[in-house]
PDB file of N, CA and C in Angstrom:
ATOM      1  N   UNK A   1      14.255 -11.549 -37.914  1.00  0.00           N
ATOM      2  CA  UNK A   1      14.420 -10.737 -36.731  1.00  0.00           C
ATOM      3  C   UNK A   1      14.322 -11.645 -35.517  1.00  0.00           C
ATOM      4  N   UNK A   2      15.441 -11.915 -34.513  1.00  0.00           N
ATOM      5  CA  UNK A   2      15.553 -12.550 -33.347  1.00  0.00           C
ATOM      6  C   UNK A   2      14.523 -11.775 -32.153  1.00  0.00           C
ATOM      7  N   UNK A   3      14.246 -12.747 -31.581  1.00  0.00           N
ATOM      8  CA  UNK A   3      13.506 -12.389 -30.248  1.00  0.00           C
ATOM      9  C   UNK A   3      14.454 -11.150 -29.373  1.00  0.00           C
ATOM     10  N   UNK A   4      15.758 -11.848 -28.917  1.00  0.00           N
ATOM     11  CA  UNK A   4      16.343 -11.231 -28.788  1.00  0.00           C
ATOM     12  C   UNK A   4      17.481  -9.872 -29.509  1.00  0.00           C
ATOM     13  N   UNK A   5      16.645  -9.252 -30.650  1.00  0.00           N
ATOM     14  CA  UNK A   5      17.552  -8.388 -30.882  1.00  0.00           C
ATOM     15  C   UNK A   5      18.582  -7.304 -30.821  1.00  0.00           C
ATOM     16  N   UNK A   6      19.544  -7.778 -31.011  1.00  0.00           N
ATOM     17  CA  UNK A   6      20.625  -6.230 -30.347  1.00  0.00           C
ATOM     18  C   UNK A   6      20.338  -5.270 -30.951  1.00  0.00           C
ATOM     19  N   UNK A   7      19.281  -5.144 -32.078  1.00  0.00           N
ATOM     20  CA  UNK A   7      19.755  -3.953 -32.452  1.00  0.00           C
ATOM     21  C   UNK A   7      18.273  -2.623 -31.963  1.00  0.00           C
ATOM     22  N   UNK A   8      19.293  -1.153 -32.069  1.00  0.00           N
ATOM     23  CA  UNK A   8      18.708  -0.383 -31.203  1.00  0.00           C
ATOM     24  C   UNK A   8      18.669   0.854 -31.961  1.00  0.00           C
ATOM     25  N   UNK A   9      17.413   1.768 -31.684  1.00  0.00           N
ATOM     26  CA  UNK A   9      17.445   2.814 -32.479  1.00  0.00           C
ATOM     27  C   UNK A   9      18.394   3.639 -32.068  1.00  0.00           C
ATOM     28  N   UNK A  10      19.287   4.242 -32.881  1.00  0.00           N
ATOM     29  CA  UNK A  10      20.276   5.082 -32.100  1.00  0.00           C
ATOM     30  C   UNK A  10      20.160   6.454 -31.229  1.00  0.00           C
ATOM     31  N   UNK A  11      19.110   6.778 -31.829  1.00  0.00           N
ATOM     32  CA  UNK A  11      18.436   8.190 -31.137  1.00  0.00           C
ATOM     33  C   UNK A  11      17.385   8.022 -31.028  1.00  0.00           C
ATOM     34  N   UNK A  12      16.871   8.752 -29.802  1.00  0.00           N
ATOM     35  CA  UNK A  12      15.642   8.562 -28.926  1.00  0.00           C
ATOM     36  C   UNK A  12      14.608   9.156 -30.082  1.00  0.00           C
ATOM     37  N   UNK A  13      13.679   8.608 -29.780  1.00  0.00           N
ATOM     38  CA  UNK A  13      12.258   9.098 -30.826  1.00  0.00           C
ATOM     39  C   UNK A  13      11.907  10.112 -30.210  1.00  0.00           C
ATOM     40  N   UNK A  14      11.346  11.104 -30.552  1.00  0.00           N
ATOM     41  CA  UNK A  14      11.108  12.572 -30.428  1.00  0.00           C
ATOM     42  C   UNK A  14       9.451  12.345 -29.666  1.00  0.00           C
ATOM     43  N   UNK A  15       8.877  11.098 -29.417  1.00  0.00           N
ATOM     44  CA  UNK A  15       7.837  10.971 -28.085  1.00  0.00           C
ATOM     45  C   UNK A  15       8.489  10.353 -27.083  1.00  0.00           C
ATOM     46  N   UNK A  16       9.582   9.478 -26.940  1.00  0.00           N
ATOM     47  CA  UNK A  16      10.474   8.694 -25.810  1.00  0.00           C
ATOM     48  C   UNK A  16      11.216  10.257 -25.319  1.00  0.00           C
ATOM     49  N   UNK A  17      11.617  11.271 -26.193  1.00  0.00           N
ATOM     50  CA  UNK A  17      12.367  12.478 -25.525  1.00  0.00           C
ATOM     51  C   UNK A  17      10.936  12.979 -24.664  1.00  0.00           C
ATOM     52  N   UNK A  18      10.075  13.600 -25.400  1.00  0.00           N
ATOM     53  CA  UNK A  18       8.547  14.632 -25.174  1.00  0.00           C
ATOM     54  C   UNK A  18       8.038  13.788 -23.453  1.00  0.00           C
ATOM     55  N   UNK A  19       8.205  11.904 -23.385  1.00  0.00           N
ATOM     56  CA  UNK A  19       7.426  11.205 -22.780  1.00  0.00           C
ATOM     57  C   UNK A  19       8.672  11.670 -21.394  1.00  0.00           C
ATOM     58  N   UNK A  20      10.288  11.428 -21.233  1.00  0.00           N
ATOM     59  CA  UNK A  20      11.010  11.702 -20.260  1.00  0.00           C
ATOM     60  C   UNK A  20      10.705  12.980 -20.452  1.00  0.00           C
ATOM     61  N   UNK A  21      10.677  14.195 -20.682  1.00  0.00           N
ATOM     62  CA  UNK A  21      10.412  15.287 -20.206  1.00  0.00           C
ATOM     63  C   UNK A  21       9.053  15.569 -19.280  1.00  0.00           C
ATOM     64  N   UNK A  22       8.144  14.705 -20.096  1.00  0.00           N
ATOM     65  CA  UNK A  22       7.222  15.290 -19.193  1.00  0.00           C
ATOM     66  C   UNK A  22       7.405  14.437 -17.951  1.00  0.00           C
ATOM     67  N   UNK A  23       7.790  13.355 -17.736  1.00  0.00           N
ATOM     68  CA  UNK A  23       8.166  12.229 -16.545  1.00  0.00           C
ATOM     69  C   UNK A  23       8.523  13.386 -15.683  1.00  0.00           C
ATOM     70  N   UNK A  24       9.935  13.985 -15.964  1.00  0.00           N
ATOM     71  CA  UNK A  24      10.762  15.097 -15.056  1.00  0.00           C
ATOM     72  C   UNK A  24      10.294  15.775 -15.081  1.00  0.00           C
ATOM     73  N   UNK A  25       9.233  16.634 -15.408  1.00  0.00           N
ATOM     74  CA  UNK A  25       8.229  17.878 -15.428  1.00  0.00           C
ATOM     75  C   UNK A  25       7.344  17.549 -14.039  1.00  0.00           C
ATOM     76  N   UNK A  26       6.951  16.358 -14.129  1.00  0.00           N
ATOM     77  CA  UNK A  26       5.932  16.114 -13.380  1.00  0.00           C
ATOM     78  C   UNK A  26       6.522  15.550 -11.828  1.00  0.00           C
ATOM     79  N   UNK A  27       7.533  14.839 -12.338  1.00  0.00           N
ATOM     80  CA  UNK A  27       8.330  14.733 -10.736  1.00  0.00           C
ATOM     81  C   UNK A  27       8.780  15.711 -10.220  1.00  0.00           C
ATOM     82  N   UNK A  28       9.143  17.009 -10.942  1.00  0.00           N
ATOM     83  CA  UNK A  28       9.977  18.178 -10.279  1.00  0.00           C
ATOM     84  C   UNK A  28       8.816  18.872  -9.805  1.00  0.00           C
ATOM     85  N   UNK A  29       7.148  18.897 -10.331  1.00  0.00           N
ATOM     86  CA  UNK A  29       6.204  19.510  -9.897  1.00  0.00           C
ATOM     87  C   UNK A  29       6.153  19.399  -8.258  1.00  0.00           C
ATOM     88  N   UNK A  30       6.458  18.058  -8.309  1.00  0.00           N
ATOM     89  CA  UNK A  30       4.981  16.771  -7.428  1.00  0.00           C
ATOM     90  C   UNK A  30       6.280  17.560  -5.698  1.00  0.00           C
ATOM     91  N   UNK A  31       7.685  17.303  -6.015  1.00  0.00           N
ATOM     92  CA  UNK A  31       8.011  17.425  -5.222  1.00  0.00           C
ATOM     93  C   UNK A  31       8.726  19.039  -4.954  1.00  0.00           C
ATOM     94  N   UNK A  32       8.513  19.890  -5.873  1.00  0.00           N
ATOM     95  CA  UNK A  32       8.516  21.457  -5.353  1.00  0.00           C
ATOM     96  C   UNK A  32       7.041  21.499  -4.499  1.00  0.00           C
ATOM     97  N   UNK A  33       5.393  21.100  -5.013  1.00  0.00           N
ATOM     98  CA  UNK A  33       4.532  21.048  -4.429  1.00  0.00           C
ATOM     99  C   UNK A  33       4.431  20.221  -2.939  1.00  0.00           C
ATOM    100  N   UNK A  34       5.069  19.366  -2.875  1.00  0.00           N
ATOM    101  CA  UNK A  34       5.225  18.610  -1.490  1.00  0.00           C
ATOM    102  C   UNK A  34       6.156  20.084  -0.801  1.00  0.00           C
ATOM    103  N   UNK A  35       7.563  20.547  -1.079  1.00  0.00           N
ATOM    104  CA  UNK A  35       7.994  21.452  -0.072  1.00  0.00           C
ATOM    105  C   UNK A  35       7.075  22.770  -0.142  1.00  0.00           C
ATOM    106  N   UNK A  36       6.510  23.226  -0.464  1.00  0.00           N
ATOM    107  CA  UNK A  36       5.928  24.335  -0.255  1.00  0.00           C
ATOM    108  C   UNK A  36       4.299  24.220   0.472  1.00  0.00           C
ATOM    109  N   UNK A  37       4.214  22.726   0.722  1.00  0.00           N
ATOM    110  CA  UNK A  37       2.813  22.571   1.084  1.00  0.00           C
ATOM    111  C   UNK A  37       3.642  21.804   2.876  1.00  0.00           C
ATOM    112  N   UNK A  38       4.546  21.842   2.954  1.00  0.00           N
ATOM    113  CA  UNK A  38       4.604  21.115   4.329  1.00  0.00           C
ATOM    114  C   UNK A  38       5.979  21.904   4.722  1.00  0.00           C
ATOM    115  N   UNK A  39       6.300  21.645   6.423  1.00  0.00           N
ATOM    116  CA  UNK A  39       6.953  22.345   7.085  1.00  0.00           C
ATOM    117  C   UNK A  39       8.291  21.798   7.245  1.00  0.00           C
ATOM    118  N   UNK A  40       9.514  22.111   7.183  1.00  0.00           N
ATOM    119  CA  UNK A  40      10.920  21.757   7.672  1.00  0.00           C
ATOM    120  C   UNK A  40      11.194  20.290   6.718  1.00  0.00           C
ATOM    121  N   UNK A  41      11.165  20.202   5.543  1.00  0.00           N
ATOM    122  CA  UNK A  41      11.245  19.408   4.597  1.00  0.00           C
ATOM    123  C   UNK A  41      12.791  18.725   4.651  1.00  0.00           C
ATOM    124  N   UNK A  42      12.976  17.917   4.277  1.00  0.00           N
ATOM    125  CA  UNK A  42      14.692  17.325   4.121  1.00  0.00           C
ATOM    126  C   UNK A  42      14.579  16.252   3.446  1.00  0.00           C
ATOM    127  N   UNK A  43      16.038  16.414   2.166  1.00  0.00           N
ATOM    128  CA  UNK A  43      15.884  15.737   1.281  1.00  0.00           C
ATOM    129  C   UNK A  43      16.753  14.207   1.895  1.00  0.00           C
ATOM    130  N   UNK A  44      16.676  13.016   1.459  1.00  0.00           N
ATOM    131  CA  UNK A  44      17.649  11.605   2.157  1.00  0.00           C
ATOM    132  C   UNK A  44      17.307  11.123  -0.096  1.00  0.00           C
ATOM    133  N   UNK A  45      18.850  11.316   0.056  1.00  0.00           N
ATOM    134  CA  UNK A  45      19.157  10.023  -0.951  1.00  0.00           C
ATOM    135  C   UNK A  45      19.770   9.036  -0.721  1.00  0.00           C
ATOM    136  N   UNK A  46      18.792   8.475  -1.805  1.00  0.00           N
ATOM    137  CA  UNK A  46      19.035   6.721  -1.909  1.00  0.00           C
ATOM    138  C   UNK A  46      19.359   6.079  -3.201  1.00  0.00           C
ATOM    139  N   UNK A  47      20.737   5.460  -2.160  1.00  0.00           N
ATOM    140  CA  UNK A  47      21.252   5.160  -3.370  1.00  0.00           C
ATOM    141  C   UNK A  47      20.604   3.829  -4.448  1.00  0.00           C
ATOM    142  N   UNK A  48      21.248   3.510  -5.917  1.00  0.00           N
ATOM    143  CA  UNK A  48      20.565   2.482  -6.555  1.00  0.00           C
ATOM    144  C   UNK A  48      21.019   1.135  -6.057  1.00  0.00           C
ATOM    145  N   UNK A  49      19.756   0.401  -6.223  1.00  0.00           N
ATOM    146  CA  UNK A  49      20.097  -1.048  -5.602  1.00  0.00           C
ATOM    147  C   UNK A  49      20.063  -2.180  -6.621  1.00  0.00           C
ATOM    148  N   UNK A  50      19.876  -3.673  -6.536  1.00  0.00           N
ATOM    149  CA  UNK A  50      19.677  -4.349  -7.718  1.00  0.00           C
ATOM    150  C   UNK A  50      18.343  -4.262  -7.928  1.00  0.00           C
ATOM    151  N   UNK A  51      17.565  -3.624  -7.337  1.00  0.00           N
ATOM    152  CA  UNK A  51      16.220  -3.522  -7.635  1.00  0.00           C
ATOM    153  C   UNK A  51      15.891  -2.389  -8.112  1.00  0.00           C
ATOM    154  N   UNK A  52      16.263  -1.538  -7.397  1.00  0.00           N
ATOM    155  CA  UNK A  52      15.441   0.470  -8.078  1.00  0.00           C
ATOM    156  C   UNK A  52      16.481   1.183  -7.983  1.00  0.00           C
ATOM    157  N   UNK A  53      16.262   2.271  -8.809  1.00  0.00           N
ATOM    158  CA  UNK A  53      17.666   3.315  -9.253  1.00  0.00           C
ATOM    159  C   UNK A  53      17.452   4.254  -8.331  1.00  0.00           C
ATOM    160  N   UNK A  54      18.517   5.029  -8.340  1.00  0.00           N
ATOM    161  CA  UNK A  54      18.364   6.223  -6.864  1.00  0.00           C
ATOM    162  C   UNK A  54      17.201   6.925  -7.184  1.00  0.00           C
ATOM    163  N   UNK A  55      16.812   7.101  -5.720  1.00  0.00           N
ATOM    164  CA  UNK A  55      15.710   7.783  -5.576  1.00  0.00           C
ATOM    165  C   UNK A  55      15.969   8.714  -4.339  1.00  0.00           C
ATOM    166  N   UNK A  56      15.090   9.921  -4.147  1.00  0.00           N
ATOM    167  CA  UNK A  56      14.885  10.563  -3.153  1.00  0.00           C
ATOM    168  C   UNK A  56      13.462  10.805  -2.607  1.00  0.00           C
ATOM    169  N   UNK A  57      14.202  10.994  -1.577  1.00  0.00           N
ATOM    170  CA  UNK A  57      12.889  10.846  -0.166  1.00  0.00           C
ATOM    171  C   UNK A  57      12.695  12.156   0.355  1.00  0.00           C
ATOM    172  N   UNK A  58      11.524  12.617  -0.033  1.00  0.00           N
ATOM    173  CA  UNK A  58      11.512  14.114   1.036  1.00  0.00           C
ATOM    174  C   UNK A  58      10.265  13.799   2.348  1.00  0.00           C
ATOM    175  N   UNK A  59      11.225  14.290   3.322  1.00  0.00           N
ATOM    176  CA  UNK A  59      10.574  14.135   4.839  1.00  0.00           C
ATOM    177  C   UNK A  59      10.325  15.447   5.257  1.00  0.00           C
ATOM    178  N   UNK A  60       8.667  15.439   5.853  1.00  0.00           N
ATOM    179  CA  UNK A  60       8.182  16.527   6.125  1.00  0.00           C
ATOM    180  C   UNK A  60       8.620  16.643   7.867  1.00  0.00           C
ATOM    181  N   UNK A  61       8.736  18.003   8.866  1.00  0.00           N
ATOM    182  CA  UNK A  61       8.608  17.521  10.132  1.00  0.00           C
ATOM    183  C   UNK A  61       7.797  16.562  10.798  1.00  0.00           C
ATOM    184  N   UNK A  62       6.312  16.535  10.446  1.00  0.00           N
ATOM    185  CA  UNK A  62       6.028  15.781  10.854  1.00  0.00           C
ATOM    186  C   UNK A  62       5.937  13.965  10.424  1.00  0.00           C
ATOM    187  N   UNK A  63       7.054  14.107   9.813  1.00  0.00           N
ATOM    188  CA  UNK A  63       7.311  12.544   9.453  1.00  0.00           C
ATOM    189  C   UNK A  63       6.895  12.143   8.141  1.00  0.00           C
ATOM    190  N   UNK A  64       5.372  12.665   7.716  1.00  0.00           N
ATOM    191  CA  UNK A  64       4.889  12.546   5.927  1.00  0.00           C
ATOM    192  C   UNK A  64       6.483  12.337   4.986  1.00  0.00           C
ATOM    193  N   UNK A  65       6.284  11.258   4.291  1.00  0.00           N
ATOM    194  CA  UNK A  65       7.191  11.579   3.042  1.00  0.00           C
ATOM    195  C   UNK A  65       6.518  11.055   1.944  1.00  0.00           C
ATOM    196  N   UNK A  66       7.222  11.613   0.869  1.00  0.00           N
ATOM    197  CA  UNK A  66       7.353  11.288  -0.497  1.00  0.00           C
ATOM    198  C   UNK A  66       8.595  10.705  -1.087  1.00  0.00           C
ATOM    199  N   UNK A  67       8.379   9.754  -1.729  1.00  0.00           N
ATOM    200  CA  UNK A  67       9.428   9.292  -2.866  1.00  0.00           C
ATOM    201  C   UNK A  67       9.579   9.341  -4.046  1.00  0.00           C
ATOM    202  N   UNK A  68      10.365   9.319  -5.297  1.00  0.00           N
ATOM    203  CA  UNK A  68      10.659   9.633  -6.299  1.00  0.00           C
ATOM    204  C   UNK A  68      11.937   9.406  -6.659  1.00  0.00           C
ATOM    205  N   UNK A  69      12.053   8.705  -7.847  1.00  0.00           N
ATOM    206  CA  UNK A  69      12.924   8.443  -9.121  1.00  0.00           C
ATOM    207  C   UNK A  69      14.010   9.579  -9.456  1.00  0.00           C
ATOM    208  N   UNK A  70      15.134   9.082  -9.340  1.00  0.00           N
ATOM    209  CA  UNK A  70      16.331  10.653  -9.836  1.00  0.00           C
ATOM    210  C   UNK A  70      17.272   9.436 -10.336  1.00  0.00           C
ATOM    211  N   UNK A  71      17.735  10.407 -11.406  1.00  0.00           N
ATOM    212  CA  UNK A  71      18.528   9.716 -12.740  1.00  0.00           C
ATOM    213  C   UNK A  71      20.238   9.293 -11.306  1.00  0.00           C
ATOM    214  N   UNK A  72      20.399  10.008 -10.841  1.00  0.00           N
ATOM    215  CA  UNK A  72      21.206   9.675  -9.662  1.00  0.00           C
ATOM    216  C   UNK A  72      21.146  10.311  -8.530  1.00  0.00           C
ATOM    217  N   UNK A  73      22.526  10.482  -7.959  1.00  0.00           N
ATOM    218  CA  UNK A  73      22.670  11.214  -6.170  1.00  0.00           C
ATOM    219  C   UNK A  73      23.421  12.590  -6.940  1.00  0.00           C
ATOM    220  N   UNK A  74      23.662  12.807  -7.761  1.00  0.00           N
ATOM    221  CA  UNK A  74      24.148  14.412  -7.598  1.00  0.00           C
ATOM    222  C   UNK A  74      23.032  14.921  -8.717  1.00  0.00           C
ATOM    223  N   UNK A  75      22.157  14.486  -9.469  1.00  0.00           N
ATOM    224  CA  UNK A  75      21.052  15.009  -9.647  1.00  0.00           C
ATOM    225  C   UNK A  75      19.719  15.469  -8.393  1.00  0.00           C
ATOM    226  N   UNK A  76      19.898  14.598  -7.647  1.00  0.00           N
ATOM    227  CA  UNK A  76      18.780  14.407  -6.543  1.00  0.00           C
ATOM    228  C   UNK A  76      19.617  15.510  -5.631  1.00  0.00           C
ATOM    229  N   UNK A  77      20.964  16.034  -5.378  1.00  0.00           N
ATOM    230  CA  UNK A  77      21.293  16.819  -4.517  1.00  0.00           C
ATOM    231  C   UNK A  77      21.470  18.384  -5.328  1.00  0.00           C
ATOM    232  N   UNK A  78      21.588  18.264  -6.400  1.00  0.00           N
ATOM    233  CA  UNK A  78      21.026  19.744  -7.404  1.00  0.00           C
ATOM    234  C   UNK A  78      19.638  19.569  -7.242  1.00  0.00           C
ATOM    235  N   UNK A  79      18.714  19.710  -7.008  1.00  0.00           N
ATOM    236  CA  UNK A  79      17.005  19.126  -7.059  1.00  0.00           C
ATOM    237  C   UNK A  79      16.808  19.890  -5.555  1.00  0.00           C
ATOM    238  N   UNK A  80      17.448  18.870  -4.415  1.00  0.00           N
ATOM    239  CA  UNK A  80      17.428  19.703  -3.498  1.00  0.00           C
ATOM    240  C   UNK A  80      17.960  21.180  -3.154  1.00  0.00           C
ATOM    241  N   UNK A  81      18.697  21.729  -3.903  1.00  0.00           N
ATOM    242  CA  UNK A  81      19.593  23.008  -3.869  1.00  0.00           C
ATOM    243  C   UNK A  81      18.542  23.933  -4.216  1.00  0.00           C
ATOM    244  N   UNK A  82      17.435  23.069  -5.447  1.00  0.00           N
ATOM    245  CA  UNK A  82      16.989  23.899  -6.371  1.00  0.00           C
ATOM    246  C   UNK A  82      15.920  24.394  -5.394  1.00  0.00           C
ATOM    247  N   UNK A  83      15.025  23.305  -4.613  1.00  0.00           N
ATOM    248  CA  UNK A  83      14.184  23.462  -4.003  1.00  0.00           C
ATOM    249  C   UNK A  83      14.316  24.016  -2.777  1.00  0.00           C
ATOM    250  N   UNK A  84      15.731  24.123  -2.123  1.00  0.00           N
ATOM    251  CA  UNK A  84      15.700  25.190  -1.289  1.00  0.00           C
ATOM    252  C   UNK A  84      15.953  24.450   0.601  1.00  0.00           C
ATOM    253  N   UNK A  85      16.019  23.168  -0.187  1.00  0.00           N
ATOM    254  CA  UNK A  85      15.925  22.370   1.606  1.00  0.00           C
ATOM    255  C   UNK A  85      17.648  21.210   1.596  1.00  0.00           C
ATOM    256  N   UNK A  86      17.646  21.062   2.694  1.00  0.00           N
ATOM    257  CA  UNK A  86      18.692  20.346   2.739  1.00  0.00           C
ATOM    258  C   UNK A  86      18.902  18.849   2.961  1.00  0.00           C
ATOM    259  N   UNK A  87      19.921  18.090   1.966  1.00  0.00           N
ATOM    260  CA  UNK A  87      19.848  16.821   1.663  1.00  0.00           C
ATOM    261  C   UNK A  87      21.074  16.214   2.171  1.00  0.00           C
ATOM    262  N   UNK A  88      20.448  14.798   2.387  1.00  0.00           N
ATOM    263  CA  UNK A  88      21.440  13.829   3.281  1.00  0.00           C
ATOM    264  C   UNK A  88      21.438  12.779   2.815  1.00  0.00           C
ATOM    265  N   UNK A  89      22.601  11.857   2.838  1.00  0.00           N
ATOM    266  CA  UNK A  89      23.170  10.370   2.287  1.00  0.00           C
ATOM    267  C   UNK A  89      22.146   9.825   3.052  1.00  0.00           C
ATOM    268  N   UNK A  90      21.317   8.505   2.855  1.00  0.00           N
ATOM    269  CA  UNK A  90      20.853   8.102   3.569  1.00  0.00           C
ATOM    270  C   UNK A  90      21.772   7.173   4.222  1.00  0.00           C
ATOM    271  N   UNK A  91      22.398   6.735   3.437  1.00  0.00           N
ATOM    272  CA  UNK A  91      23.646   5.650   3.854  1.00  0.00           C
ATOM    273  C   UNK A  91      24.323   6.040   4.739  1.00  0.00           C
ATOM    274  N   UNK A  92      25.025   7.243   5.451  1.00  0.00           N
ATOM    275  CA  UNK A  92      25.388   7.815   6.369  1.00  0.00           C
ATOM    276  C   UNK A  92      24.414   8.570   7.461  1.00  0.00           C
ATOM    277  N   UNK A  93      23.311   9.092   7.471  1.00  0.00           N
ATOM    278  CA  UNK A  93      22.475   9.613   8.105  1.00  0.00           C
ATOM    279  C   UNK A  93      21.561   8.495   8.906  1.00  0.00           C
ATOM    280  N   UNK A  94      21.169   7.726   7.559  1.00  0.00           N
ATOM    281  CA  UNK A  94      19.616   6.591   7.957  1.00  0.00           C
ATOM    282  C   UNK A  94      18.554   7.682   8.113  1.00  0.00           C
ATOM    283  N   UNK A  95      17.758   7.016   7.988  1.00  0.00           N
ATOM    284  CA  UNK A  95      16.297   7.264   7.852  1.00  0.00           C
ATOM    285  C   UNK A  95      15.908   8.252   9.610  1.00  0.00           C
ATOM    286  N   UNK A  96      15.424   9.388   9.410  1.00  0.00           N
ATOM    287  CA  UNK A  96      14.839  10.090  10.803  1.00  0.00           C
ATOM    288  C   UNK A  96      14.130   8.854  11.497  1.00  0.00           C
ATOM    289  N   UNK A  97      13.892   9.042  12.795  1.00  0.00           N
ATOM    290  CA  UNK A  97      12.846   8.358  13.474  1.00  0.00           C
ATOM    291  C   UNK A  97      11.465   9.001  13.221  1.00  0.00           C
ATOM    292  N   UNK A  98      11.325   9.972  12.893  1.00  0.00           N
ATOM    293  CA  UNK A  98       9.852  10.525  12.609  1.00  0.00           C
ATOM    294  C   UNK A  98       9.474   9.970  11.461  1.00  0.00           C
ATOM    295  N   UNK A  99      10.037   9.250  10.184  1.00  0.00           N
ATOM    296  CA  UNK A  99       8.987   8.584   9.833  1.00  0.00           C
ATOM    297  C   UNK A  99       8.775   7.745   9.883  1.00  0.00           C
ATOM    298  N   UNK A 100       9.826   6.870  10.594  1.00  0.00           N
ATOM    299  CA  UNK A 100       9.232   5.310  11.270  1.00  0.00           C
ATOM    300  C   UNK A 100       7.826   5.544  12.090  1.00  0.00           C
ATOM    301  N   UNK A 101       7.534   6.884  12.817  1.00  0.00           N
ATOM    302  CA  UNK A 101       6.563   7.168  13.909  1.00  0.00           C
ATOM    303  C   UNK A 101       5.437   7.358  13.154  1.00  0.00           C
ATOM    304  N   UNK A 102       5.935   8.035  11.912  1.00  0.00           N
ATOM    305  CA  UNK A 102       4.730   8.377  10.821  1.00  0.00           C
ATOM    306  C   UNK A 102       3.774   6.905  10.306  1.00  0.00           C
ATOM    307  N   UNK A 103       5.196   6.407   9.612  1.00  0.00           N
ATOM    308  CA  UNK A 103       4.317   5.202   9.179  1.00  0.00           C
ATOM    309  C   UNK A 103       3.509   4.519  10.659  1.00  0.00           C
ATOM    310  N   UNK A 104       3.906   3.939  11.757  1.00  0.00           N
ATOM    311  CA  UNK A 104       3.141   3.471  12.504  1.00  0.00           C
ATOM    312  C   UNK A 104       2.493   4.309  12.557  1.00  0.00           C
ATOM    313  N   UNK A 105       1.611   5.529  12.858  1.00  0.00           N
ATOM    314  CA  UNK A 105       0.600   6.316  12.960  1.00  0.00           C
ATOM    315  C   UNK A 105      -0.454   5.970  11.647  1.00  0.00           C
ATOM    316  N   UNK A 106      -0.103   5.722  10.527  1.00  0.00           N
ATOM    317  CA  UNK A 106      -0.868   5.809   9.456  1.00  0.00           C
ATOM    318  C   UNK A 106      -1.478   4.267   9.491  1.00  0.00           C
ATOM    319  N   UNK A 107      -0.117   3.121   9.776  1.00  0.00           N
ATOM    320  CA  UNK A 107      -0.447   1.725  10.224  1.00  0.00           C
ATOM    321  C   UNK A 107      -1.690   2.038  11.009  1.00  0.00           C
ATOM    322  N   UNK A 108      -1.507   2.236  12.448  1.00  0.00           N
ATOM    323  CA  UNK A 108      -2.973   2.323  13.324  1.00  0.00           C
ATOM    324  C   UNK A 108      -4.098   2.781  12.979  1.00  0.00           C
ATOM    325  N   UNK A 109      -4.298   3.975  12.028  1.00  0.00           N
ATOM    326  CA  UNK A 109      -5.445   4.539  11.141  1.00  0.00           C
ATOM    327  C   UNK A 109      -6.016   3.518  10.493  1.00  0.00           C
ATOM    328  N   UNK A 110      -4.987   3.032   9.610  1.00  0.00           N
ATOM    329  CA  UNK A 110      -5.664   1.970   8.934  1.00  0.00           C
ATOM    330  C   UNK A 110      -6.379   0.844   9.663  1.00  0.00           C
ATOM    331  N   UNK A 111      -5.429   0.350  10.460  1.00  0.00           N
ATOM    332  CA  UNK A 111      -6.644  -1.282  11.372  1.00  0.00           C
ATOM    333  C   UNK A 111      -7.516  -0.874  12.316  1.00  0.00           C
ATOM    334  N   UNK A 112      -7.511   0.617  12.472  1.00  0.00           N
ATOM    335  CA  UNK A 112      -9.047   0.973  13.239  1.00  0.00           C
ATOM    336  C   UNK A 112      -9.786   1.576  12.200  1.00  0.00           C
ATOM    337  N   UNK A 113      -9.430   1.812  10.962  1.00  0.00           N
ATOM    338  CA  UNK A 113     -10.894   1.935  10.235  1.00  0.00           C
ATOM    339  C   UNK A 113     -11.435   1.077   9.853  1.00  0.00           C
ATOM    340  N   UNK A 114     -10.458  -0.329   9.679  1.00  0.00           N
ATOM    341  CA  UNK A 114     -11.239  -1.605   9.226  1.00  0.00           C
ATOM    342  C   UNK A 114     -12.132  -2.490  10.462  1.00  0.00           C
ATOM    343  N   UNK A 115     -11.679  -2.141  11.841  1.00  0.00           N
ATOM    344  CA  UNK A 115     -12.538  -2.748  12.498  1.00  0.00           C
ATOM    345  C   UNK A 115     -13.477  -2.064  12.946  1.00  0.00           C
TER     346      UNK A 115
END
């Protein structure tokens, strides 16, 4: 048996299926619980890069977000349909200014609790 072996089980093991379900169980929780716990929510997908696969960003009004893993951009824009808020290319939109304002707000929290 090579280090590198090609060869591959052909069908997913019935804990690799059980383990992605609960993955998507728990991401679809985390972010129905983010929109129903914060105000004027909006979804920004992002697309995959050579580094991380699309993901979406939900932005609260006041700037708070969350991120999360989606198998792509028309999964992540059914997701948003499901949840009820409305989603944007980030690639065409860009990022709100409220959470650039957010993160610096949370930045300043942080270096005045350390000094």
């Amino acid at each position: 048996m090579g280090l590198f072996s090609r060869r591959r089980a052909s069908t997913p093991t019935p804990a690799a299926d059980t383990s992605d379900r609960a993955a998507r169980d728990a991401t679809t929780a985390h972010l129905r619980e983010f929109v129903q716990t914060r105000v004027g929510v909006e979804a920004y997908i992002e697309p995959a890069t050579n580094v991380t696969q699309t993901t979406v960003m939900l932005v609260a009004t006041d700037g708070e977000w969350t991120r999360r893993r989606v198998p792509d951009g028309a999964t992540a824009a059914k997701l948003a349909r499901a949840l009820g808020i409305p989603a944007y290319d980030v690639q065409r939109t860009g990022y709100p200014q409220r959470v650039r304002d957010y993160n610096a707000r949370q930045r300043f929290e942080r270096q005045r609790k350390i000094v």
